[in-house]
Protein backbone atom coordinates (compact mmCIF):
# COMPACT_ATOMS: atom_id res chain seq x y z
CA UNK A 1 161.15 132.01 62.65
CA UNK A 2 159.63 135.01 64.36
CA UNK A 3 156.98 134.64 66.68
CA UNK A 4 154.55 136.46 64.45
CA UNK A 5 154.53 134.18 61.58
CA UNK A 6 152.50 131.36 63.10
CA UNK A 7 153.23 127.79 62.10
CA UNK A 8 155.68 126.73 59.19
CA UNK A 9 153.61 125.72 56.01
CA UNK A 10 153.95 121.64 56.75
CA UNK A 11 152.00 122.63 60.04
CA UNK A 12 149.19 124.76 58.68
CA UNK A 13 148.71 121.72 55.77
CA UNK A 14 148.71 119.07 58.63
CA UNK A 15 145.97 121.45 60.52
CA UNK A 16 143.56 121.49 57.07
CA UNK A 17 143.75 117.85 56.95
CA UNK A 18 143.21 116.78 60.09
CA UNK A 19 140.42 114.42 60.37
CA UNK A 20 137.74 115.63 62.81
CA UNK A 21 137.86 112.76 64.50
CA UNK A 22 141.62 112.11 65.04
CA UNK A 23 144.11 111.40 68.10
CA UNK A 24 145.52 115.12 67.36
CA UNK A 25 142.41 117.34 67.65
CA UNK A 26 141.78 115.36 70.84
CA UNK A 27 145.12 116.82 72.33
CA UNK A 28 144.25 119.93 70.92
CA UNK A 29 140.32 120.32 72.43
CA UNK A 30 141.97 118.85 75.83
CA UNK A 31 144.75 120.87 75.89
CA UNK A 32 142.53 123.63 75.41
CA UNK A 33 140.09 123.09 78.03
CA UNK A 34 142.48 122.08 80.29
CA UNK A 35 144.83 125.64 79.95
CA UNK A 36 144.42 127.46 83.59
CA UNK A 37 143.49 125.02 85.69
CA UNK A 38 145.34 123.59 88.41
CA UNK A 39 148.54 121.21 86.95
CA UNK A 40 147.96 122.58 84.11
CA UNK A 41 149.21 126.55 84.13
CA UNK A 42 149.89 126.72 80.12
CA UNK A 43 148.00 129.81 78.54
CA UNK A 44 146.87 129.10 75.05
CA UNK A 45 145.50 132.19 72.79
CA UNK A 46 143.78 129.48 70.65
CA UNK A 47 143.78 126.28 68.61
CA UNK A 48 146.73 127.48 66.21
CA UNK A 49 148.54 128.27 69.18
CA UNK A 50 148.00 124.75 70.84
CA UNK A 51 149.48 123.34 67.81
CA UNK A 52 152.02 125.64 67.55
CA UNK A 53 153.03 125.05 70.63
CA UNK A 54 152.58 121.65 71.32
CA UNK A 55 154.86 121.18 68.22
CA UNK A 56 157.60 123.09 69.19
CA UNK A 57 157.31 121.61 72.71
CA UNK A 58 157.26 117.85 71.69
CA UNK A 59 156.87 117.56 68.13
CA UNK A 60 154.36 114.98 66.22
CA UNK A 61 154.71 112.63 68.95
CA UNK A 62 152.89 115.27 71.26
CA UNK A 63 149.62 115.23 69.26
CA UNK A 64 149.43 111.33 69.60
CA UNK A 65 149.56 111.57 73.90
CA UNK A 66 147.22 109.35 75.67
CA UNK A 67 146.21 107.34 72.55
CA UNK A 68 147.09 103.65 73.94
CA UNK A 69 145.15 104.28 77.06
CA UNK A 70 142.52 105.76 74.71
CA UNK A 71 142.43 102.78 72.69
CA UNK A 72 143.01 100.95 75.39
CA UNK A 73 139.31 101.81 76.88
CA UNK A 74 137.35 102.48 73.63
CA UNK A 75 138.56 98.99 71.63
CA UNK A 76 136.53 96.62 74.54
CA UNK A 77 133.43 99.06 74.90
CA UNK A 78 132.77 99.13 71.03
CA UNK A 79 133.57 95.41 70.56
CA UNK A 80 130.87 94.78 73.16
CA UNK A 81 128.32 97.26 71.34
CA UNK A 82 129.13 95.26 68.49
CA UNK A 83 129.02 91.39 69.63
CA UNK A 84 125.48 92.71 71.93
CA UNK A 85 123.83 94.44 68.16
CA UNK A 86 124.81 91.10 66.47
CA UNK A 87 123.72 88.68 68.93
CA UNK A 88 120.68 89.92 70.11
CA UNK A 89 117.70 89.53 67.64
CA UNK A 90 115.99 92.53 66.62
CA UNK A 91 112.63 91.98 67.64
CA UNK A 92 113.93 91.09 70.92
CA UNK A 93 115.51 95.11 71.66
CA UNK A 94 111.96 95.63 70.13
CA UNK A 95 109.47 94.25 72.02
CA UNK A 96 111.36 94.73 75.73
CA UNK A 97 111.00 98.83 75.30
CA UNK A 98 108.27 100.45 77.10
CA UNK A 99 105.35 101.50 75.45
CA UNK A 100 105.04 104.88 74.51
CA UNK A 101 101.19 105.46 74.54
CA UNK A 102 100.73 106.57 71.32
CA UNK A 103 98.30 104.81 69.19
């Protein structure tokens, strides 16, 4: 494969069905940000390239970096959103916010 012909055709369909929200897009944005700066001297021309790149480098398991600490952080933080929402009565959340001065 030449370097020309961007990524083989499992790649591009992986890429258009990508949830927005996934572990892999996270890799990519990061990756992306992260190109340039110190410990991190990869040059990136774009997202394609990220992908491209980051699967010829390490393959699917390289899009999925970072997710147990990830989860890791984000599982305990939104079960305590949830378990505070539930608990707490509405009118309570209600009646302790400031008021707003409009009549």
């Amino acid at each position: 494969m030449s370097a020309d012909a961007g990524p083989p055709p499992p790649l591009r369909l992986a890429y258009l069905t990508l949830p927005p929200r996934s572990p892999a897009i996270n890799v990519v944005r990061t990756r992306l940000q992260a190109a340039g700066s110190t410990g991190h001297p990869q040059e990136y021309s774009g997202f394609l390239d990220v992908v491209k790149q980051t699967y010829t480098r390490e393959g699917w398991r390289g899009f999925y970096k970072g997710l147990t600490v990830n989860l890791a952080k984000v599982i305990p933080a939104v079960s305590i959103s949830y378990v505070v929402r539930r608990l707490l009565p509405r009118r309570a959340l209600v009646s302790s916010l400031p008021p707003c001065g409009l009549h």
